[in-house]
N, C-alpha and C. Protein backbone atom coordinates (compact mmCIF):
# COMPACT_ATOMS: atom_id res chain seq x y z
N UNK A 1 -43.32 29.93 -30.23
CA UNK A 1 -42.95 29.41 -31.54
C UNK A 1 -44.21 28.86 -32.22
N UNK A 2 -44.58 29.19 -33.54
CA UNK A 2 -45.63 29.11 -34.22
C UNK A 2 -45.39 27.68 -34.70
N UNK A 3 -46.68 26.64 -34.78
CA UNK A 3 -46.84 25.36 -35.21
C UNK A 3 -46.20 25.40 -36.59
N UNK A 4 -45.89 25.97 -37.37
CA UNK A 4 -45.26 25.60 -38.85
C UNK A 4 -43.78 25.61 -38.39
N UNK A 5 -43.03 26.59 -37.67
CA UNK A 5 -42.09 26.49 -37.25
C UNK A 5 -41.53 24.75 -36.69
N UNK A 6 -42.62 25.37 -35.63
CA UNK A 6 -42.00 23.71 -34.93
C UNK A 6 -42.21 22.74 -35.74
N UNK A 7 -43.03 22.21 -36.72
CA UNK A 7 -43.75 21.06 -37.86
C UNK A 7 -42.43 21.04 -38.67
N UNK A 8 -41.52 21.89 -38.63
CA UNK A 8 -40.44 22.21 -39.76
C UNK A 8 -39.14 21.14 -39.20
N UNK A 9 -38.92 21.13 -37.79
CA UNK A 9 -37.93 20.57 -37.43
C UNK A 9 -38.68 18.85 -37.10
N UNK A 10 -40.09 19.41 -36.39
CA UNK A 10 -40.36 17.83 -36.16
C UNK A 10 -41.14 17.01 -37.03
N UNK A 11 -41.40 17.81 -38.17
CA UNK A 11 -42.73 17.11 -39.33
C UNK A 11 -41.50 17.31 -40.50
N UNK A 12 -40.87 17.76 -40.92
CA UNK A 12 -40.23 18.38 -42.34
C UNK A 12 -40.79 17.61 -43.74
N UNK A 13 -41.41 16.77 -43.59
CA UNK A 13 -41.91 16.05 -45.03
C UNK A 13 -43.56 16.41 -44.75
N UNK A 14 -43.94 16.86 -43.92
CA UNK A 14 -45.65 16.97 -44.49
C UNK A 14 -45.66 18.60 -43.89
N UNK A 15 -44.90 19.32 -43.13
CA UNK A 15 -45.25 20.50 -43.00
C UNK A 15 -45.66 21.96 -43.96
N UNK A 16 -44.92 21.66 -44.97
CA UNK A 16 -45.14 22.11 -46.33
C UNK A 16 -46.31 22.16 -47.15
N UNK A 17 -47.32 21.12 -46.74
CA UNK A 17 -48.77 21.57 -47.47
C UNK A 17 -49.25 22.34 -46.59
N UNK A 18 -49.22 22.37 -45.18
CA UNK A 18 -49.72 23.30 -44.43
C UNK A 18 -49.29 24.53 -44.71
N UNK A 19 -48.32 25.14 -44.78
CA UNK A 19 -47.61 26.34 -45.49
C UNK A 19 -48.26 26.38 -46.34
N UNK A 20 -48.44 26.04 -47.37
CA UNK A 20 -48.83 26.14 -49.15
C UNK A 20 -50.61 26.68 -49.12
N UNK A 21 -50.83 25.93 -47.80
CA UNK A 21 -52.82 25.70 -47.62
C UNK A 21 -52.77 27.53 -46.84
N UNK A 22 -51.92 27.97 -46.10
CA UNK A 22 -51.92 29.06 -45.39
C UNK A 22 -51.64 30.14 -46.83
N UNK A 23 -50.82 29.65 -47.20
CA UNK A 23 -50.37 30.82 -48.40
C UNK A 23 -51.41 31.18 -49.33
N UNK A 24 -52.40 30.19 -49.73
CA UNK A 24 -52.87 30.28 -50.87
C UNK A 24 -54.18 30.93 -49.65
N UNK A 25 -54.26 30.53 -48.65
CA UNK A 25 -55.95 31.45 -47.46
C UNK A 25 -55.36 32.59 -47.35
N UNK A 26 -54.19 33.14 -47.15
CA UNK A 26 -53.86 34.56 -46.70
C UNK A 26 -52.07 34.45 -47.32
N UNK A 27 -52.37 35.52 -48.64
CA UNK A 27 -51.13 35.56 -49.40
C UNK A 27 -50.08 36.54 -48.82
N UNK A 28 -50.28 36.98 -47.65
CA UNK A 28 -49.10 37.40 -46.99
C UNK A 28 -48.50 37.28 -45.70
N UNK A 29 -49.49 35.76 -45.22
CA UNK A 29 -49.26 35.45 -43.97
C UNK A 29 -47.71 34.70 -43.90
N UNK A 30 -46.90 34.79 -44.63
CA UNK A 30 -45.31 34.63 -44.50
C UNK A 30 -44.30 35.86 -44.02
N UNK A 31 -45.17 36.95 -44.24
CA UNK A 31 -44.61 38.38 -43.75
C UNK A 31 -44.04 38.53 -41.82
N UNK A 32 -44.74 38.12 -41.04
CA UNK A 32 -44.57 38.35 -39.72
C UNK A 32 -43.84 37.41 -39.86
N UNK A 33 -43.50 35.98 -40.22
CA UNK A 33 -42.41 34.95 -39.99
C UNK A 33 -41.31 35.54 -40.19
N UNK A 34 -40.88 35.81 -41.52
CA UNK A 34 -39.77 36.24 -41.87
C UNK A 34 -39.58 37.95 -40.89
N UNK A 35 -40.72 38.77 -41.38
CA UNK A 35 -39.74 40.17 -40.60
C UNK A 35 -39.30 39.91 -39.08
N UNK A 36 -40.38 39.19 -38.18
CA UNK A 36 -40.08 38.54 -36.76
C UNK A 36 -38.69 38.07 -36.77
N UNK A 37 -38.47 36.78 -37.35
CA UNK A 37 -37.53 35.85 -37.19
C UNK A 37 -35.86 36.67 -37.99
N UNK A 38 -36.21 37.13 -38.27
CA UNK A 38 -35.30 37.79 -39.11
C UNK A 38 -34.56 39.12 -38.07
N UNK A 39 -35.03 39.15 -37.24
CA UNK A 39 -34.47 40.11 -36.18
C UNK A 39 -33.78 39.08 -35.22
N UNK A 40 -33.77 38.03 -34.84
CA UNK A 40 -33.01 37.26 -34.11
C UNK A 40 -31.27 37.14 -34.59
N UNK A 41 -31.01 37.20 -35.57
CA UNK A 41 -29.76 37.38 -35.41
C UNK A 41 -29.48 39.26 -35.67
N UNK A 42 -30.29 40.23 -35.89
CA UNK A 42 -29.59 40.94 -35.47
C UNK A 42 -29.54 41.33 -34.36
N UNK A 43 -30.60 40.71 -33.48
CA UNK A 43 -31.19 41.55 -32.04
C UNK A 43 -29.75 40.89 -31.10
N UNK A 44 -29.30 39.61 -31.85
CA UNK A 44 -28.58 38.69 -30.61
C UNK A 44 -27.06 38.85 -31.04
N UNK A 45 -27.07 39.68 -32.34
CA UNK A 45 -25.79 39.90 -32.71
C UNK A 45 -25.37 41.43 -32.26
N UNK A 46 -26.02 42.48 -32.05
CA UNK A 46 -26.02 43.65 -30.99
C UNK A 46 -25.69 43.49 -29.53
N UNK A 47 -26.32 42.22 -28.82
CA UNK A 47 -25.98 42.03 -27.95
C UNK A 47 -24.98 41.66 -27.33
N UNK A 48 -24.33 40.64 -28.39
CA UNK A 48 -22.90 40.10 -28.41
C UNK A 48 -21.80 41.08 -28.50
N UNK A 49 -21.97 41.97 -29.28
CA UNK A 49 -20.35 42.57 -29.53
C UNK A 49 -20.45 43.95 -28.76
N UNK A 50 -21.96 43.92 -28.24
CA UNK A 50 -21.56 44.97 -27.37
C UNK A 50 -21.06 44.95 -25.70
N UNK A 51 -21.87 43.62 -25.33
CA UNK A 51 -22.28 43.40 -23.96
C UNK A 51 -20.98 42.16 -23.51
N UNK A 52 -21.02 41.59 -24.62
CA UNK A 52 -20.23 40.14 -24.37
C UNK A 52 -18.79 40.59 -25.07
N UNK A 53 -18.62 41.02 -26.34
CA UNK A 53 -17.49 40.98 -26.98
C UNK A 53 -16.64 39.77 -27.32
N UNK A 54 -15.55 39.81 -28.00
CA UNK A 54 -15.09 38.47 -28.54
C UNK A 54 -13.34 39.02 -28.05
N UNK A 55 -12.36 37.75 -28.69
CA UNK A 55 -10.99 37.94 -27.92
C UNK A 55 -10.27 37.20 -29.28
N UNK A 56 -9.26 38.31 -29.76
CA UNK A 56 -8.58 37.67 -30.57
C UNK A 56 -7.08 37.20 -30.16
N UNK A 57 -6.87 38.62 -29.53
CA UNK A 57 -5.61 37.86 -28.68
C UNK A 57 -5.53 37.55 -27.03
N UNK A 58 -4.70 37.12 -26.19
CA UNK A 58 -4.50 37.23 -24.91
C UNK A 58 -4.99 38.39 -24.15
N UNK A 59 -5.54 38.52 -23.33
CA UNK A 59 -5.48 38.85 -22.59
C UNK A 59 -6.44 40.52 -23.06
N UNK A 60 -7.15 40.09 -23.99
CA UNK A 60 -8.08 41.68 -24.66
C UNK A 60 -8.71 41.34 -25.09
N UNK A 61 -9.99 42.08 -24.71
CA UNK A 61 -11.65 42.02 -25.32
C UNK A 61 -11.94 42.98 -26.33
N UNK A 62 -12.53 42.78 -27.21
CA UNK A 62 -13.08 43.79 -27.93
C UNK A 62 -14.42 43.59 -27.98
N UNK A 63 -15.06 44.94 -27.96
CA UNK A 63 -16.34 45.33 -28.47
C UNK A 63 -16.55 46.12 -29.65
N UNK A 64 -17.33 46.56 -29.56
CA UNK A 64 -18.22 47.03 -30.66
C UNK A 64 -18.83 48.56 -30.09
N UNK A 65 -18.64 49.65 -30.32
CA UNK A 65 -19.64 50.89 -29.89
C UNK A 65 -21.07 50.85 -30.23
N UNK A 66 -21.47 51.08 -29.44
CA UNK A 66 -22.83 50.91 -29.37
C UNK A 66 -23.66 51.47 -31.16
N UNK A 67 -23.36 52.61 -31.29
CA UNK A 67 -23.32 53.08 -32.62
C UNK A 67 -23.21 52.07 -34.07
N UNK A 68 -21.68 51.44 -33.69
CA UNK A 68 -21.10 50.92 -34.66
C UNK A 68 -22.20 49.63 -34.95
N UNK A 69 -22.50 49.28 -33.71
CA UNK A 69 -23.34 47.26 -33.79
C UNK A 69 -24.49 47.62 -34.10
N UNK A 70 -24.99 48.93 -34.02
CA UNK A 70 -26.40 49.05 -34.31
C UNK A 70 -26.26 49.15 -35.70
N UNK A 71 -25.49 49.86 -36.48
CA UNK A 71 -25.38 50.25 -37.96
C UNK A 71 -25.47 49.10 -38.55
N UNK A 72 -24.10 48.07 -38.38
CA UNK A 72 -24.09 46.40 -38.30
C UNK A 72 -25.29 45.54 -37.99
N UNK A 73 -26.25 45.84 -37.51
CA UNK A 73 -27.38 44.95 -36.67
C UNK A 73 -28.56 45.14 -38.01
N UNK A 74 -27.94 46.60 -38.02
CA UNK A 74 -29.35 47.44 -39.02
C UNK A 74 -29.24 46.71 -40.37
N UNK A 75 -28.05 46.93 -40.92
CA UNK A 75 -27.48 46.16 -42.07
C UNK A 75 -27.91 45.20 -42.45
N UNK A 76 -27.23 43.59 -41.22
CA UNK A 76 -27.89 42.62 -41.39
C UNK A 76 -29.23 42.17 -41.70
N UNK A 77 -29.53 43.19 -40.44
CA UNK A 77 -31.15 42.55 -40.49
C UNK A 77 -32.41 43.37 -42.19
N UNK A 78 -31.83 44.22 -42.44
CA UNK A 78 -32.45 44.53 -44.46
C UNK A 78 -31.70 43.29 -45.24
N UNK A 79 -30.50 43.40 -45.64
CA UNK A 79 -29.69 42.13 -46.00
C UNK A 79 -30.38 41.25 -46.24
N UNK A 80 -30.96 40.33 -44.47
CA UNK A 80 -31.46 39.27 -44.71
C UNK A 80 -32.96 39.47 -45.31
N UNK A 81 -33.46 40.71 -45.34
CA UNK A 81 -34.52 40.54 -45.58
C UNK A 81 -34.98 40.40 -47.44
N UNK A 82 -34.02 41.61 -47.45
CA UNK A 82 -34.12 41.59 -49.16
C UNK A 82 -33.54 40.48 -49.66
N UNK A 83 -32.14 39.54 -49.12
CA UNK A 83 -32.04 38.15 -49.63
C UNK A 83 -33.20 36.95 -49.82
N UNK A 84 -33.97 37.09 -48.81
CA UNK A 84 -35.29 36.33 -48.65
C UNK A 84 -35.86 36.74 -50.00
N UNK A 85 -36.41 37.91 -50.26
CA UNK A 85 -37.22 38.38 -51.09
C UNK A 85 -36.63 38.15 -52.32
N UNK A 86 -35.07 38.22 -53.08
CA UNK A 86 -34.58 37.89 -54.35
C UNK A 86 -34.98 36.67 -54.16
N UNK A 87 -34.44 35.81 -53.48
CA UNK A 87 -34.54 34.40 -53.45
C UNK A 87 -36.33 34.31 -54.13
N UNK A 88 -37.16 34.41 -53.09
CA UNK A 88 -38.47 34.02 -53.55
C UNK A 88 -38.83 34.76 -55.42
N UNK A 89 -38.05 35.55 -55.20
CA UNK A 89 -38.35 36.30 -56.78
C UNK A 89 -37.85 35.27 -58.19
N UNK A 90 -36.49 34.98 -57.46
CA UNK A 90 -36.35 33.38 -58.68
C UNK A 90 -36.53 32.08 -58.57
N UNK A 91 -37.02 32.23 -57.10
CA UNK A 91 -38.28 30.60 -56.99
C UNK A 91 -38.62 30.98 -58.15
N UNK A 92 -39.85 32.31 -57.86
CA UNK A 92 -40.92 32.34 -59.33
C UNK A 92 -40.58 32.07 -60.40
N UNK A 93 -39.75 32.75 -60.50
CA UNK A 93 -39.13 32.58 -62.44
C UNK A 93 -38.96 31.25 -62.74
N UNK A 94 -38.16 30.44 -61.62
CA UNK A 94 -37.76 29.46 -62.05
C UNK A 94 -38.87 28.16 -62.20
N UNK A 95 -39.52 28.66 -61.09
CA UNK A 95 -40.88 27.66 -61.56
C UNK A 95 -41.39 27.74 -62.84
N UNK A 96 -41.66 29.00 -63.82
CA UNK A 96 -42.22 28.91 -64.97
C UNK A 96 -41.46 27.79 -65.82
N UNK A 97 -40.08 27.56 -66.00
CA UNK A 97 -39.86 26.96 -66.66
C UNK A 97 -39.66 25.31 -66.20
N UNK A 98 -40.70 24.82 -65.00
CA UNK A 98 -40.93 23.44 -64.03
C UNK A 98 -42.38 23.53 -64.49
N UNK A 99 -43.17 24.74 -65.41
CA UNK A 99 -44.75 24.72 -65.47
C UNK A 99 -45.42 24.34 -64.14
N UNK A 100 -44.84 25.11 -63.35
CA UNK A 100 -45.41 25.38 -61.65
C UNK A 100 -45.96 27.00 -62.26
N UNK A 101 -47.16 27.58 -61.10
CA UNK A 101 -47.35 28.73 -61.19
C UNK A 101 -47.66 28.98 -59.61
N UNK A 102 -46.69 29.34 -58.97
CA UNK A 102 -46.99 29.39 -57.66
C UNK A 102 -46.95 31.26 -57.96
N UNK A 103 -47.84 32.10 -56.54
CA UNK A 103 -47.65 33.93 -56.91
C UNK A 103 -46.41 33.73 -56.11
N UNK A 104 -46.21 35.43 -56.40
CA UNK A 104 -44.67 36.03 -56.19
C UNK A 104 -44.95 35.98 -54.47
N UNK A 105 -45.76 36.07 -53.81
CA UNK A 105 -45.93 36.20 -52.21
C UNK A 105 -45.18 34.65 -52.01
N UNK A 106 -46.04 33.38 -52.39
CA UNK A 106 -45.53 31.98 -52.03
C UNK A 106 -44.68 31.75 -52.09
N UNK A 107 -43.79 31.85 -53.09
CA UNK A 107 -42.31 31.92 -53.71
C UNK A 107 -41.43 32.40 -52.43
N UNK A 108 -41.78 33.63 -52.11
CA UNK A 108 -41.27 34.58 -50.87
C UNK A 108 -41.41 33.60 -49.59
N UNK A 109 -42.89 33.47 -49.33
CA UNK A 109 -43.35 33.15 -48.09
C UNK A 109 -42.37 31.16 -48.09
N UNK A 110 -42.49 30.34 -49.49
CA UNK A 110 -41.37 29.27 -49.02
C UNK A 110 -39.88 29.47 -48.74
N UNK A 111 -39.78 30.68 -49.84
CA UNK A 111 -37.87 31.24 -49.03
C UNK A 111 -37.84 31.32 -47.76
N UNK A 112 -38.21 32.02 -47.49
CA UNK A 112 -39.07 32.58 -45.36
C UNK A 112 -38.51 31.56 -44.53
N UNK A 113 -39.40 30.57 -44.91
CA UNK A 113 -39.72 29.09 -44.54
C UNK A 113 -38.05 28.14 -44.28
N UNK A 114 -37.76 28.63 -45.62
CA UNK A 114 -36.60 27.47 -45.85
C UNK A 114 -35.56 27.95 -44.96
N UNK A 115 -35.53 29.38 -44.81
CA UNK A 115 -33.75 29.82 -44.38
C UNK A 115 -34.42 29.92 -42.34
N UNK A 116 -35.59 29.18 -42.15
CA UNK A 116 -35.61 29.22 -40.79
C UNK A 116 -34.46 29.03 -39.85
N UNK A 117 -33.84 27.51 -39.94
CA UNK A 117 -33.03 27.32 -39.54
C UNK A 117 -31.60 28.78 -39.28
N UNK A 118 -31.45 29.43 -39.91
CA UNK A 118 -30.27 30.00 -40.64
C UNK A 118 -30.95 31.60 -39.43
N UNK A 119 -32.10 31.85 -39.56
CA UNK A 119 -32.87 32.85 -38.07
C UNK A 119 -32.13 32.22 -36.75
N UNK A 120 -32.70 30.55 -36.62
CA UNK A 120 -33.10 30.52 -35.12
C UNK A 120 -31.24 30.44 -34.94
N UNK A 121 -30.57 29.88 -36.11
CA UNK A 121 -29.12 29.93 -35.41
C UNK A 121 -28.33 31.38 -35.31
N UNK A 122 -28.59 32.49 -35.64
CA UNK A 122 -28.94 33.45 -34.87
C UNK A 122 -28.36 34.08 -33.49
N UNK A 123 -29.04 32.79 -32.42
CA UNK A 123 -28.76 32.78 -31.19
C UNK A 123 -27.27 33.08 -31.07
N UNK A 124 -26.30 32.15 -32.00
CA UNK A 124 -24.98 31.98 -31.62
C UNK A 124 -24.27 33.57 -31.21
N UNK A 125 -24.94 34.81 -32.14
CA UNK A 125 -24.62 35.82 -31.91
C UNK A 125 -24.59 36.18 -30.35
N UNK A 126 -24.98 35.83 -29.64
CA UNK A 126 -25.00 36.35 -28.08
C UNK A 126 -23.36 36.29 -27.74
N UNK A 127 -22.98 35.19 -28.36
CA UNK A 127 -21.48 34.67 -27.44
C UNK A 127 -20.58 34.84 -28.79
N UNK A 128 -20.09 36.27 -29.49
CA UNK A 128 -19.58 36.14 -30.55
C UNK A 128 -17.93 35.07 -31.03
N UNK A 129 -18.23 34.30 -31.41
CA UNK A 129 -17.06 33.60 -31.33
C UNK A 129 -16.88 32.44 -32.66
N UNK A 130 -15.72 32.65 -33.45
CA UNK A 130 -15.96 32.60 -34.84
C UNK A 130 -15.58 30.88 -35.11
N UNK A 131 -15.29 29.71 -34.20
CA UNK A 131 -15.73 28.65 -34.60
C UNK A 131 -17.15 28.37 -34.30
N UNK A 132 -17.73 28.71 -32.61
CA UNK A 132 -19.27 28.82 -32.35
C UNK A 132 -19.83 28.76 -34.22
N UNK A 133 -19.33 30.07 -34.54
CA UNK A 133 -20.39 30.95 -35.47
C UNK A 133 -20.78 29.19 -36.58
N UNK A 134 -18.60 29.08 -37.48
CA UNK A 134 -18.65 28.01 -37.99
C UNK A 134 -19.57 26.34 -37.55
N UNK A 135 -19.82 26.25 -36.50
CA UNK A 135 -20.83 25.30 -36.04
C UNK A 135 -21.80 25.17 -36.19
N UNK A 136 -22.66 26.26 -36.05
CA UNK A 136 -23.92 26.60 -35.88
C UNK A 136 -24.42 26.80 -37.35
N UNK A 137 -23.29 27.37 -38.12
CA UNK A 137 -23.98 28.03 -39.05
C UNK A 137 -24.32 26.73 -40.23
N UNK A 138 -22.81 25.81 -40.00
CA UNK A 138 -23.18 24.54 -41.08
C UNK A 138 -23.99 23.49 -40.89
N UNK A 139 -24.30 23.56 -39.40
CA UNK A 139 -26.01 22.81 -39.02
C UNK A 139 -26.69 23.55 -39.81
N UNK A 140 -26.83 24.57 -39.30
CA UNK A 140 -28.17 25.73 -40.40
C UNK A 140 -28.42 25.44 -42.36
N UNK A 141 -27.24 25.18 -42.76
CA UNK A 141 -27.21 24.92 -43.87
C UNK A 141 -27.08 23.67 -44.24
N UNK A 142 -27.03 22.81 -43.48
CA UNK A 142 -27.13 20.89 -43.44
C UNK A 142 -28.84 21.37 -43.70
N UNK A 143 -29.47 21.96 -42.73
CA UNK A 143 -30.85 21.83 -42.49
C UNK A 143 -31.40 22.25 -43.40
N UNK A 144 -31.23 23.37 -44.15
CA UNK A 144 -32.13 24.35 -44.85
C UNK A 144 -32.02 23.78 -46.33
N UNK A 145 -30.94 23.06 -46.24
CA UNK A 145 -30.44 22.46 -47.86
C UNK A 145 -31.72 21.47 -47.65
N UNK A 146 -31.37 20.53 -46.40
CA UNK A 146 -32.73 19.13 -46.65
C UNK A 146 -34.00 20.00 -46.69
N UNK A 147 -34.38 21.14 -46.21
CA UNK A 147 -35.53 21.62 -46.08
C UNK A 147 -35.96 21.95 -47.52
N UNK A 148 -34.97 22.41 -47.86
CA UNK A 148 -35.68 23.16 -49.70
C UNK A 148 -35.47 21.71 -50.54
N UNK A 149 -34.72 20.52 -50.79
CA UNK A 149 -34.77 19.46 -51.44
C UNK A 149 -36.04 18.78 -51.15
N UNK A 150 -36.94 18.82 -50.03
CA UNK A 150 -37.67 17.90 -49.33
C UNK A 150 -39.21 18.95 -49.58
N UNK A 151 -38.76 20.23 -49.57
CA UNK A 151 -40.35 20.95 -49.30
C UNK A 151 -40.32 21.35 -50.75
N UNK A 152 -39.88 21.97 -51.76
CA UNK A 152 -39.88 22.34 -53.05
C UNK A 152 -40.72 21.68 -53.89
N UNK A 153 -40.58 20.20 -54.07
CA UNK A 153 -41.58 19.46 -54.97
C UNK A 153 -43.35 19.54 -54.20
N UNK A 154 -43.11 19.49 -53.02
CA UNK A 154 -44.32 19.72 -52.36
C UNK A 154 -45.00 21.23 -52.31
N UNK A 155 -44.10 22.00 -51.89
CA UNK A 155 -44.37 23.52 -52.35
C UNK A 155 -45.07 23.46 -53.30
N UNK A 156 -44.46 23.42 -55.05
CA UNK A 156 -44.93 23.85 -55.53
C UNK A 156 -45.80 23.01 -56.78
N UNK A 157 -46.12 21.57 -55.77
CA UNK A 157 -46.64 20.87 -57.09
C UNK A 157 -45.63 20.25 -58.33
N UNK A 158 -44.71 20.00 -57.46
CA UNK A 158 -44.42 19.63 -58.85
C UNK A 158 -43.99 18.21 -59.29
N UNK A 159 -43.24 17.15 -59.69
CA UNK A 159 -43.13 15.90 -59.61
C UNK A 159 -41.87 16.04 -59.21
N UNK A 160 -41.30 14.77 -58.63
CA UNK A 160 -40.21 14.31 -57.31
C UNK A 160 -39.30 14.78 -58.46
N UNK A 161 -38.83 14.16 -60.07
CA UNK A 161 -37.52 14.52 -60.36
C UNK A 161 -37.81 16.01 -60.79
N UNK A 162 -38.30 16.70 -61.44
CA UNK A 162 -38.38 17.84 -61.39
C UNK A 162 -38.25 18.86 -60.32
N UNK A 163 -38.57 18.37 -59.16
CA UNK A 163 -38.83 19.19 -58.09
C UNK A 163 -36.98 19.58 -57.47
N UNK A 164 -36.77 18.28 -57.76
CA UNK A 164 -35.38 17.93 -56.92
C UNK A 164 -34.32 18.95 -57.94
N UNK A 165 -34.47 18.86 -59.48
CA UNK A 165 -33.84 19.74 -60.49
C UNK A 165 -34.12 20.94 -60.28
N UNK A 166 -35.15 21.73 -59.59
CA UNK A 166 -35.64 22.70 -59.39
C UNK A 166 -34.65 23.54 -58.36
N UNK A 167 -34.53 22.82 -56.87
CA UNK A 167 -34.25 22.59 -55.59
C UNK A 167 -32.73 23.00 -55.74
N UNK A 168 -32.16 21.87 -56.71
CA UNK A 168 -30.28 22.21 -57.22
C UNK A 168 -30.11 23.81 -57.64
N UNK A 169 -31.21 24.51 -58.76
CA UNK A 169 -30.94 25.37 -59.08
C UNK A 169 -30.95 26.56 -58.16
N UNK A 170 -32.00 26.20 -57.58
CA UNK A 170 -32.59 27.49 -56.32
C UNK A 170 -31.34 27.24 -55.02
N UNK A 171 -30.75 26.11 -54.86
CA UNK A 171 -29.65 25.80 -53.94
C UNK A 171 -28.64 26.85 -54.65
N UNK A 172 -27.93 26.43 -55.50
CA UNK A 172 -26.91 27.06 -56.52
C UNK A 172 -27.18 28.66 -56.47
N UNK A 173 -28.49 29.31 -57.06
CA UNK A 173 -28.25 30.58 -56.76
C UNK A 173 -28.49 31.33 -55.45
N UNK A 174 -29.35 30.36 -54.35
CA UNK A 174 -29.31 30.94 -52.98
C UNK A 174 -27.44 31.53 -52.70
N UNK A 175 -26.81 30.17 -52.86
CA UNK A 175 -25.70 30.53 -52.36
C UNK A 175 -24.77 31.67 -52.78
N UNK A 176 -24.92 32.11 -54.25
CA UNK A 176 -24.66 33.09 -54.43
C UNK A 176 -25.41 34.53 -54.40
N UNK A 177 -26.33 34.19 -54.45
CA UNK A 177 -27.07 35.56 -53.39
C UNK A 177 -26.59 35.90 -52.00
N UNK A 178 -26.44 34.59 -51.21
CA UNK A 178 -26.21 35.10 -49.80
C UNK A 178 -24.75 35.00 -49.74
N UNK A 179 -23.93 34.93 -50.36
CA UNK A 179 -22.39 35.35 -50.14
C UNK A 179 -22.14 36.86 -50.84
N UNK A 180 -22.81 37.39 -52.02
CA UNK A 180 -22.68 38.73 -52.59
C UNK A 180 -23.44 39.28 -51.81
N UNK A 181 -24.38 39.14 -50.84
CA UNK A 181 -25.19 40.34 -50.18
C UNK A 181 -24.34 40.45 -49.03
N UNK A 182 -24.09 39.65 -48.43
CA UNK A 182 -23.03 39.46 -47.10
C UNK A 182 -21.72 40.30 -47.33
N UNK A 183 -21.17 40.01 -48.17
CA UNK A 183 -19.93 40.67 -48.82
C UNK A 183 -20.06 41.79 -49.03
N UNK A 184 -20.79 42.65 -50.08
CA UNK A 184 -21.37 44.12 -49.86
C UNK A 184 -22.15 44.66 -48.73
N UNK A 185 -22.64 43.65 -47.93
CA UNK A 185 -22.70 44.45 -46.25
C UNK A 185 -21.45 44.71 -45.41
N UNK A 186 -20.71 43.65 -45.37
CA UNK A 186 -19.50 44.21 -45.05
C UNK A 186 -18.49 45.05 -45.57
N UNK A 187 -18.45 45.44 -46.47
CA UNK A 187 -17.41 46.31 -47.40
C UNK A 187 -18.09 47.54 -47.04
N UNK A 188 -19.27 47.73 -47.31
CA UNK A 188 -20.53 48.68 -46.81
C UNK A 188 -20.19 49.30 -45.15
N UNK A 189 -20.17 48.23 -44.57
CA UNK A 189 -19.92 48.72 -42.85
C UNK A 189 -18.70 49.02 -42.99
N UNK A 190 -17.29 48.22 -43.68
CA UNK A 190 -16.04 49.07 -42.92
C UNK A 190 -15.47 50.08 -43.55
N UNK A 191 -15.99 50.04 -45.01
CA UNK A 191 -15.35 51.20 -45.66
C UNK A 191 -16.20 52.49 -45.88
N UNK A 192 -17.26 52.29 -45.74
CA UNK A 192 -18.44 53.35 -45.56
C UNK A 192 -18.79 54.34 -44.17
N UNK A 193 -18.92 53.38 -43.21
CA UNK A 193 -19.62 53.34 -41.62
C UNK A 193 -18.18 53.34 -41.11
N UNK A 194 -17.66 52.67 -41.13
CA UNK A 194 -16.42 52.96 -40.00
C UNK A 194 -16.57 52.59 -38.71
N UNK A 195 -16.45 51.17 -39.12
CA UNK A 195 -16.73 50.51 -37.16
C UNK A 195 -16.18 51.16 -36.11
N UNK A 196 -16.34 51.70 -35.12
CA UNK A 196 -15.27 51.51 -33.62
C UNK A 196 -15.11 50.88 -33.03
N UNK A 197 -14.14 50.10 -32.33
CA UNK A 197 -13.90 49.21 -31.94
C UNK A 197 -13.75 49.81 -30.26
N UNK A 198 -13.90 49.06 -28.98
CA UNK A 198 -13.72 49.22 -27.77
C UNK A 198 -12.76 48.26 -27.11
N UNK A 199 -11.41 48.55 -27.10
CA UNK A 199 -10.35 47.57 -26.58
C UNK A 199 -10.01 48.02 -25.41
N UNK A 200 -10.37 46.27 -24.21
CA UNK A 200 -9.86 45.99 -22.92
C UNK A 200 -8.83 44.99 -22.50
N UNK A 201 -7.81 45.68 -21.17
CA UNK A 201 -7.47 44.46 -21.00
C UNK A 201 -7.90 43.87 -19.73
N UNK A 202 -7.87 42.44 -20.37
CA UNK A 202 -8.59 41.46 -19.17
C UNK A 202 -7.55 40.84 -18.40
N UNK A 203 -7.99 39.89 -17.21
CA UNK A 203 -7.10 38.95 -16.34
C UNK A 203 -5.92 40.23 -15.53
């Protein structure tokens, strides 16, 4: 785990100029964070529904065909990537009108940054199981919310109330970015792709 990573959970108020000092020495050193980290939930969500499977009713497992979780895995993992990338695209914009001028890479490379949390929980995919998921996932978004309120004014220069007005807006349309991309990945996988499903019985 790379020192900005870890500075994120155990520094979160000064780790952010370090980011900003990396971005502005090498304007695409946010690229291996995000494409890396960004395979953890699909690598651990393949694993889950194929190897582990989940149980809706008594006494039956379901999986996933190997086929089907990869299509699903594949999905996710562009999804999250191009969500990252809109996101950083209306950081930018939205900074012009905060008279921030951060480039279109930084913008990207603090999205990256912010939805860390939302990668490393991820993991939960190993053991697919849909309160797990609910647990994990609203830590992830407890975190990533304080992360973009707390790193944003620092990101991008800008002053505490502005930064924080900034932070609401980029909160507000994250969330609807990542519920319409999610939503057309799934409509995408079942009415397009055509999951298979693998049903056992257990006990």
């Amino acid at each position: 785990m790379s020192a900005p990573i870890v500075k994120l959970f155990t520094q979160p108020n000064y780790v952010w100029t370090d980011i900003r000092k990396e971005e502005e020495a090498h304007p695409c050193h946010y690229l291996a964070h995000l494409l890396l980290l960004a395979m953890i939930p699909a690598v651990c969500l393949f694993v889950g529904t194929t190897y582990v499977g989940w149980s809706l009713v008594e006494n039956e497992l379901v999986k996933l065909s190997t086929a089907s979780a990869l299509q699903l895995c594949v999905l996710l993992y562009v999804t999250i990537v191009v969500g990252v990338a809109l996101m950083g695209l209306f950081i930018r914009w939205m900074s012009r009108t905060f008279d921030a001028r951060p480039t279109v890479n930084q913008c990207i490379g603090f999205a990256a940054y912010t939805v860390t949390p939302y990668f490393l929980a991820g993991i939960a995919g190993l053991y697919p199981s849909r309160w797990l998921a609910i647990v994990v996932l609203g830590a992830a978004s407890i975190y990533s919310t304080f992360l973009l309120f707390v790193g944003l004014p620092t990101f991008m220069h800008e002053r505490k109330e502005q930064g924080l007005l900034n932070a609401a807006c980029v909160w507000g349309v994250g969330l609807l970015v990542l519920v319409t991309l999610l939503v057309s990945m799934i409509l995408l996988w079942f009415n397009v792709l055509t999951p298979e499903y693998l049903r056992t019985t257990v006990g």
